[in-house]
Protein backbone atom coordinates (compact mmCIF):
# COMPACT_ATOMS: atom_id res chain seq x y z
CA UNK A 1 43.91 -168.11 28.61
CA UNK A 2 41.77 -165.15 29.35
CA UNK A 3 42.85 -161.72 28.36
CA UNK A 4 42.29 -159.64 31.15
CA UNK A 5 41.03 -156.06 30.68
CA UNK A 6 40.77 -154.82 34.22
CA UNK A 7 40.80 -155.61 37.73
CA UNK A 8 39.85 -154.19 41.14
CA UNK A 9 40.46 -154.69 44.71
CA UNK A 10 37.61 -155.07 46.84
CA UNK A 11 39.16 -156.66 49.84
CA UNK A 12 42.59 -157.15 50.76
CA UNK A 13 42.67 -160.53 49.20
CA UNK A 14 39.96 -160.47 46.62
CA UNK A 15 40.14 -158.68 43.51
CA UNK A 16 37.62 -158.55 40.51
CA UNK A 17 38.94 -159.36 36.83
CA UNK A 18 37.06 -158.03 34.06
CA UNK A 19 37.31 -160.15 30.84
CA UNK A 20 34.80 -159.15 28.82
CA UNK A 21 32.21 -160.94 26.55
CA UNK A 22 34.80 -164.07 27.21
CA UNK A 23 33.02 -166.94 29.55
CA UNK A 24 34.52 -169.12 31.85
CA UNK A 25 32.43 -172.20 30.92
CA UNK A 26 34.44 -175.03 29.82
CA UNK A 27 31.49 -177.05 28.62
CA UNK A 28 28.78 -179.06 30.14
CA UNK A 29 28.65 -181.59 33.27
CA UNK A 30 26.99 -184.47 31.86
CA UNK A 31 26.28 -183.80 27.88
CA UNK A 32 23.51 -186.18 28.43
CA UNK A 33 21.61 -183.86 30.64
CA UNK A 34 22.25 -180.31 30.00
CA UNK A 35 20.20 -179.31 33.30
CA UNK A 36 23.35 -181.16 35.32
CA UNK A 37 25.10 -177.77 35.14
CA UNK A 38 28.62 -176.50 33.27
CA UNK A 39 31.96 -177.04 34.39
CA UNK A 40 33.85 -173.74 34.63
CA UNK A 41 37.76 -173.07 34.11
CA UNK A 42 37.26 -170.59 36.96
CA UNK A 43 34.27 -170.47 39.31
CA UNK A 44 33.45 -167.53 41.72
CA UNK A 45 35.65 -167.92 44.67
CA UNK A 46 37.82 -170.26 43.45
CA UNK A 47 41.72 -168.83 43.71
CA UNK A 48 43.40 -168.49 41.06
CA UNK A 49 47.24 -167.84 39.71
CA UNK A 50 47.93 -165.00 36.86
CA UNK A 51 51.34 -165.21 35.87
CA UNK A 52 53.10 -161.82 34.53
CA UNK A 53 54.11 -162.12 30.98
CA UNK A 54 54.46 -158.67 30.50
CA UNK A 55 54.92 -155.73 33.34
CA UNK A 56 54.46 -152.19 33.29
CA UNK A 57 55.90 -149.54 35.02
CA UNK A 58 54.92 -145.90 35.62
């Protein structure tokens, strides 16, 4: 879970989260050769879901 500490719309379906120093990386592709790449929770472009657990209203 990644604690989201603010977003903006650029297009009308993309939005930008902030999150901080936090990193998407879940760990390496192949631990045996670290140049193989990482395997990320969330990659750029990838969709994703955010459910509400809490809502504000003004």
């Amino acid at each position: 879970m990644y604690q989201i500490l603010s977003a903006e719309q650029i297009a009308d379906s993309i939005v930008v989260l902030d999150i901080g120093d936090a990193t998407t990386v879940r760990g390496y592709d192949n631990v045996d050769d670290t140049d193989a790449g990482f395997v990320y929770d969330v990659a750029v472009g990838q969709t994703a879901r955010i459910p509400l657990t809490k809502e504000w209203l003004r």
